[in-house]
N, C-alpha and C. Protein backbone atom coordinates (compact mmCIF):
# COMPACT_ATOMS: atom_id res chain seq x y z
N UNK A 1 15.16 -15.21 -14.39
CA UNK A 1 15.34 -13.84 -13.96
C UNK A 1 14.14 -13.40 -13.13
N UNK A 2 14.24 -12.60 -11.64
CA UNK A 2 13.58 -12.17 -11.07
C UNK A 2 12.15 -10.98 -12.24
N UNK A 3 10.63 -11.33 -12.01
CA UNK A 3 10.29 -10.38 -12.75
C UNK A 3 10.13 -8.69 -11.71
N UNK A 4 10.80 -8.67 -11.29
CA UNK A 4 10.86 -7.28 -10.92
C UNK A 4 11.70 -6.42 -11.56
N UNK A 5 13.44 -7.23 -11.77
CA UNK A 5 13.86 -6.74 -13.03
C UNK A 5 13.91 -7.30 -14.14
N UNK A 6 12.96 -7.39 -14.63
CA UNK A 6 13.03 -7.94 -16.34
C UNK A 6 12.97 -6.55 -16.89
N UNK A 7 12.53 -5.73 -16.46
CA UNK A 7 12.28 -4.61 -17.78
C UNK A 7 13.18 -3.30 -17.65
N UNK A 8 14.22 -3.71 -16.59
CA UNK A 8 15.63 -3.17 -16.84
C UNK A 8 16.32 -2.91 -17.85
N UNK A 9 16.04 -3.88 -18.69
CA UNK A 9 16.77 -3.61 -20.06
C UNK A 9 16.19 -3.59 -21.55
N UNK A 10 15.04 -2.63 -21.02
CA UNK A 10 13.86 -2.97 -22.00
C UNK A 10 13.66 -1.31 -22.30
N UNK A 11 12.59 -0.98 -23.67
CA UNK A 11 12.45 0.03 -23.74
C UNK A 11 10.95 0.71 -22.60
N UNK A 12 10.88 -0.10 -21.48
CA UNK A 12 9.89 0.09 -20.17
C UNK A 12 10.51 0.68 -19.22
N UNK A 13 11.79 1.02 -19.22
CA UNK A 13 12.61 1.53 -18.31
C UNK A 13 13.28 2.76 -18.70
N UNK A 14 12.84 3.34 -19.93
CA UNK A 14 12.83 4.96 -20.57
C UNK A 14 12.01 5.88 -20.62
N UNK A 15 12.61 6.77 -20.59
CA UNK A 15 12.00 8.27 -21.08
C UNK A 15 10.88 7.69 -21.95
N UNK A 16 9.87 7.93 -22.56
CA UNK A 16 8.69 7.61 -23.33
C UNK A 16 8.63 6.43 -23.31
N UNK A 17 8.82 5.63 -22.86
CA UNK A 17 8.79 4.27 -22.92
C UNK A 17 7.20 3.55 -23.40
N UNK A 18 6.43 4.19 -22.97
CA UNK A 18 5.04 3.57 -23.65
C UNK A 18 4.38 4.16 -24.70
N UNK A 19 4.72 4.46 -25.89
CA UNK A 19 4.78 4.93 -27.02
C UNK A 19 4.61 4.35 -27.82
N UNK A 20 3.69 3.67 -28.49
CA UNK A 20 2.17 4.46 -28.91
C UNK A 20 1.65 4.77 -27.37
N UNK A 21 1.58 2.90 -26.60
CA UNK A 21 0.99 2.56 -25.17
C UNK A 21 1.58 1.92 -24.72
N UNK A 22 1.18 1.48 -23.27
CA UNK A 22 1.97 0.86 -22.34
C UNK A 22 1.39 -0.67 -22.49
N UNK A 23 -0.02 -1.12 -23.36
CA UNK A 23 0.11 -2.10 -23.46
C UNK A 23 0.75 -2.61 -24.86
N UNK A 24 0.85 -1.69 -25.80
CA UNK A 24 1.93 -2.21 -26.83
C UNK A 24 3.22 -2.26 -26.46
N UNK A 25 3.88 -1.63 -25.14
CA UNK A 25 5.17 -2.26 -24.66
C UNK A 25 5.14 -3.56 -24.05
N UNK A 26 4.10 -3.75 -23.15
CA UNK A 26 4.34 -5.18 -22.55
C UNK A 26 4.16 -6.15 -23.36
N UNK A 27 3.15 -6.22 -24.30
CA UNK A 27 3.21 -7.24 -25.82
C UNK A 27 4.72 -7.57 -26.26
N UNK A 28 5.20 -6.29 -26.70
CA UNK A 28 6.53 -6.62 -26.93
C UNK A 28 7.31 -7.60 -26.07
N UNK A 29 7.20 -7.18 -24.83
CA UNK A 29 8.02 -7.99 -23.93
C UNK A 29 6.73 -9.27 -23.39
N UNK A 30 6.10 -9.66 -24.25
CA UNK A 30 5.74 -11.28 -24.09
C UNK A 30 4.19 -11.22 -23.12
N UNK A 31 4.32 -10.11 -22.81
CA UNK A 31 2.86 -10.25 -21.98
C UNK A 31 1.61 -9.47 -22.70
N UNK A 32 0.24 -10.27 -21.58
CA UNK A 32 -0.74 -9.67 -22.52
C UNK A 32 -0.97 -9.42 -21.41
N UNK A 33 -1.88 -8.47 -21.59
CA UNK A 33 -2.90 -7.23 -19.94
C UNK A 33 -3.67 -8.15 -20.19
N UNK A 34 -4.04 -8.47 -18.73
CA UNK A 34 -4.90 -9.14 -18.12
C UNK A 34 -6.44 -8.15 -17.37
N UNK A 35 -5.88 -7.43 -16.04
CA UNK A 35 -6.59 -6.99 -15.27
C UNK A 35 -6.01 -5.98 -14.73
N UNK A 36 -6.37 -4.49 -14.03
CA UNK A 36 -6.04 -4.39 -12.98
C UNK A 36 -7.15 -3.89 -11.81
N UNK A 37 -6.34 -3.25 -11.17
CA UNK A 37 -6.88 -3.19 -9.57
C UNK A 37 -6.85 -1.88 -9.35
N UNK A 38 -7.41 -0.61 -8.82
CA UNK A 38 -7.49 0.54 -8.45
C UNK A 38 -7.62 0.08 -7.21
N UNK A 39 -7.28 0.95 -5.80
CA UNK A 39 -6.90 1.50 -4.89
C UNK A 39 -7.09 3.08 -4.79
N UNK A 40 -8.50 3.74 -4.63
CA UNK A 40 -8.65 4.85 -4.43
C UNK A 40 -8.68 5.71 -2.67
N UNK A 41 -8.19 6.53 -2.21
CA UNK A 41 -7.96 6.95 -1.16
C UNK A 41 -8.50 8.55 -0.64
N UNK A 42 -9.29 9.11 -0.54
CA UNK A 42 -9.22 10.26 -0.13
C UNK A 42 -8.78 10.73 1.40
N UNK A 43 -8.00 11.86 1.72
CA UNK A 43 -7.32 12.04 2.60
C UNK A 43 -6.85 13.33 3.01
N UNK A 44 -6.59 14.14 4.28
CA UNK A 44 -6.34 15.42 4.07
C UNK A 44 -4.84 15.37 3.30
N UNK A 45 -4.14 16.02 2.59
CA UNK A 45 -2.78 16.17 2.24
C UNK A 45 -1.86 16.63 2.41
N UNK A 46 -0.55 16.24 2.57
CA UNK A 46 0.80 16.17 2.88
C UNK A 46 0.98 17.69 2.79
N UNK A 47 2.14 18.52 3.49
CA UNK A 47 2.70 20.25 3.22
C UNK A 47 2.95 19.97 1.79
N UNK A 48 3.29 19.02 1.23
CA UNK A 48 4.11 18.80 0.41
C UNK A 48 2.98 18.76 -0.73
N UNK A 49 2.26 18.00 -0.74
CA UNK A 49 0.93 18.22 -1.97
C UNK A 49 0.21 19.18 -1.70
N UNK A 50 0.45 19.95 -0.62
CA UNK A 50 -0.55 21.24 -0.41
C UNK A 50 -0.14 22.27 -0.95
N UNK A 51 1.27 22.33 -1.29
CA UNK A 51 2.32 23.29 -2.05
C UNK A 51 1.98 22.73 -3.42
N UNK A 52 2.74 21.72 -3.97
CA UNK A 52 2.89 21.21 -5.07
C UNK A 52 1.62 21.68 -6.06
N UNK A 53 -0.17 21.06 -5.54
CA UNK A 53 -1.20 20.90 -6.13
C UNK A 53 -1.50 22.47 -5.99
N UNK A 54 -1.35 23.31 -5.14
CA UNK A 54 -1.86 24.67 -4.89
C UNK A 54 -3.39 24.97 -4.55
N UNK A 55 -3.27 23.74 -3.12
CA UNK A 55 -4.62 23.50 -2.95
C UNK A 55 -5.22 24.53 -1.73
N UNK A 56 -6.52 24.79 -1.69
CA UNK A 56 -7.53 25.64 -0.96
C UNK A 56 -7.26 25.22 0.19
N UNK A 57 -7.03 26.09 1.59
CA UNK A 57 -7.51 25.51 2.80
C UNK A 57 -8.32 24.57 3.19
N UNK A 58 -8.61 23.22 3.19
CA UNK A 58 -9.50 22.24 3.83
C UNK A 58 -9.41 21.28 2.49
N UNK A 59 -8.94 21.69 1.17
CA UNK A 59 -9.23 21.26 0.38
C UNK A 59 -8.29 19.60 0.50
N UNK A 60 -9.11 18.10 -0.26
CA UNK A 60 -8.68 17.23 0.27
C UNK A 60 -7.93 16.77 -0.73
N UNK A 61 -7.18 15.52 -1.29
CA UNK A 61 -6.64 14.89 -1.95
C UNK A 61 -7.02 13.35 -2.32
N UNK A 62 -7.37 13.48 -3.53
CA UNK A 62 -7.36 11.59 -4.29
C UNK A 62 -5.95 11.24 -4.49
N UNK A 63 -6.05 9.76 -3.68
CA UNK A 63 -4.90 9.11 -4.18
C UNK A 63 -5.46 7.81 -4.71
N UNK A 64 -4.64 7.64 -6.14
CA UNK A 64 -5.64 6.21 -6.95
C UNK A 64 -3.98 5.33 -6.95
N UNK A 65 -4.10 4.50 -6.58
CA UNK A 65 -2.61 3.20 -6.77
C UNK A 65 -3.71 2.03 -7.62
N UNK A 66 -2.89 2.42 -8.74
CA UNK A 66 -3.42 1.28 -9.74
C UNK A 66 -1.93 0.15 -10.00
N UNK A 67 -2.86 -1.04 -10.05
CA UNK A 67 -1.69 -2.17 -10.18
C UNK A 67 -1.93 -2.92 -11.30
N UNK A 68 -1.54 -2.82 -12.65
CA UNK A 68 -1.86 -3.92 -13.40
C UNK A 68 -0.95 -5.22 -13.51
N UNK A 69 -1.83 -5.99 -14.09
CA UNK A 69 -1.54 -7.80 -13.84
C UNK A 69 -1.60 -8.45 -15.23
N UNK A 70 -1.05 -8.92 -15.60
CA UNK A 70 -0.47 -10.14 -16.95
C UNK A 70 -2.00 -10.94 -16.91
N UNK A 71 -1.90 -11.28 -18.10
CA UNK A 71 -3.14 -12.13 -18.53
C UNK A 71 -3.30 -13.77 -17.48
N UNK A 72 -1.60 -13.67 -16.85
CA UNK A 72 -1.28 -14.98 -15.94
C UNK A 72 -1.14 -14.46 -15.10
N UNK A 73 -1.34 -13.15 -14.54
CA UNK A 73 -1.55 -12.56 -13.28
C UNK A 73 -0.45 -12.49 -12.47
N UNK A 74 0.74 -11.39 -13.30
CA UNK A 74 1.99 -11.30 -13.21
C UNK A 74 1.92 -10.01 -13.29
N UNK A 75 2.38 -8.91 -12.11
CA UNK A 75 1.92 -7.92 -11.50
C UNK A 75 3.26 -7.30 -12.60
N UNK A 76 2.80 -6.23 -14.22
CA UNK A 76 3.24 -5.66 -14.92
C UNK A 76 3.75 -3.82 -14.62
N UNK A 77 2.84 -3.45 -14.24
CA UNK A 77 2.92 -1.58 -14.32
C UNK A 77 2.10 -1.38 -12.76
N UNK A 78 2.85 -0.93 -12.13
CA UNK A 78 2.10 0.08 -11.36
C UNK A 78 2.04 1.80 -11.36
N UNK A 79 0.88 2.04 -10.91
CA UNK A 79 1.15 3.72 -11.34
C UNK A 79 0.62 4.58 -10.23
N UNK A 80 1.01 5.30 -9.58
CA UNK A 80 0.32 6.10 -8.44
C UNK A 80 -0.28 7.85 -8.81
N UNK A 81 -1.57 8.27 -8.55
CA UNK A 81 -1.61 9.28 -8.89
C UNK A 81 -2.13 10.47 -7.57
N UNK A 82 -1.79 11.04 -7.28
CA UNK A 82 -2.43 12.46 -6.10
C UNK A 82 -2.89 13.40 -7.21
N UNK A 83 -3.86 13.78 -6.57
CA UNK A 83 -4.57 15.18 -7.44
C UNK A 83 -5.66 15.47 -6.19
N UNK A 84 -6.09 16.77 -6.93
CA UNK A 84 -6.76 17.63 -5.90
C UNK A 84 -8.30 16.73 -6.26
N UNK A 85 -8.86 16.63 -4.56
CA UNK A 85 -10.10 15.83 -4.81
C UNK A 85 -11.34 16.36 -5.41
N UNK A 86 -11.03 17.75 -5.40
CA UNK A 86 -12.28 18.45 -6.37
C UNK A 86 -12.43 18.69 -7.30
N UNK A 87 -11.27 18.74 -7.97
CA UNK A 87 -11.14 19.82 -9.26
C UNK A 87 -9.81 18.65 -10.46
N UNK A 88 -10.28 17.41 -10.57
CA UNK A 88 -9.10 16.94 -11.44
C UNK A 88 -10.13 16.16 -12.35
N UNK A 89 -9.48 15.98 -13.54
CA UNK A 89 -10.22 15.13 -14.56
C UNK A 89 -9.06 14.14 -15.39
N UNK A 90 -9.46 13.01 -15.41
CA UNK A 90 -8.40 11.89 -16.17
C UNK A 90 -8.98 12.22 -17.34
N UNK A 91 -8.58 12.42 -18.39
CA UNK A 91 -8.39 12.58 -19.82
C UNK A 91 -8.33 11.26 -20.30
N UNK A 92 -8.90 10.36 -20.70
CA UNK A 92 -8.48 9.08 -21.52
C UNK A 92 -8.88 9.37 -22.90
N UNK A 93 -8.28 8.67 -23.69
CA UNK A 93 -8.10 8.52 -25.35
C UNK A 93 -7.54 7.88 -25.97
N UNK A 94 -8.04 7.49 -26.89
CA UNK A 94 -7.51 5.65 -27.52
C UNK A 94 -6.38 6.34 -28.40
N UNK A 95 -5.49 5.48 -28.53
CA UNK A 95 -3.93 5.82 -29.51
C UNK A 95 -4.67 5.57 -30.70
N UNK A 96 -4.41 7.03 -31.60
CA UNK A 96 -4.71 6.30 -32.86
C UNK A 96 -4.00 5.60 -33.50
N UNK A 97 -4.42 4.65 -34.15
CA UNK A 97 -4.31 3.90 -35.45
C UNK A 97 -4.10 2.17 -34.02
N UNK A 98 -4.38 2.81 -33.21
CA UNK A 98 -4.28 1.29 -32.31
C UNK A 98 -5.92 0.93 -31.22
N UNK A 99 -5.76 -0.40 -31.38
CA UNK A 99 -7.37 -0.24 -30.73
C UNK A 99 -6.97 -0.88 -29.17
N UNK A 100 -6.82 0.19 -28.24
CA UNK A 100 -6.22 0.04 -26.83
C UNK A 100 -6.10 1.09 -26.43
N UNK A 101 -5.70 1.77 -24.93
CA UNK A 101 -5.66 2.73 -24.52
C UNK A 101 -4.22 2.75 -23.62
């Protein structure tokens, strides 16, 4: 089976799907996180993120394209994020009762 759709029929292709985390879903489905890759971008922004974000005149935009990769370097989750380049903060926090994020 192509791995682009393997996780068609998986609980990776739902509503909450990474619940606790997204690396206790791919375990399930046979893989271990390996690595990934960020792709950070700053840029003026789209009408469309200038509405959406409710950003300041001049104000610019981060774009981060993160790609993670299988412990065999089998391209698992990608995730894209826009936010305002001044004013955003990633929140990270470990799942409790699991030691991963």
């Amino acid at each position: 089976m192509d791995s682009l759709f393997e996780f068609g029929e998986t609980r990776i292709a739902e509503p909450e799907s990474v619940k606790p985390s997204l690396q206790s879903a791919l375990v399930a489905l046979g893989y271990a996180f390996g690595h990934a890759e960020e792709n950070l971008t700053a840029r003026p922004p789209t009408s469309f993120e200038y509405d959406t974000l409710e950003l300041e005149p001049g104000e610019w935009v981060v774009q981060v394209l993160r790609a993670g990769y299988s412990s065999e370097d089998t391209p698992v989750h990608v995730l894209e994020t826009i936010c305002a380049a001044t004013r955003h903060i990633f929140p990270i926090g470990q799942v409790s009762g699991y030691d991963e994020f």
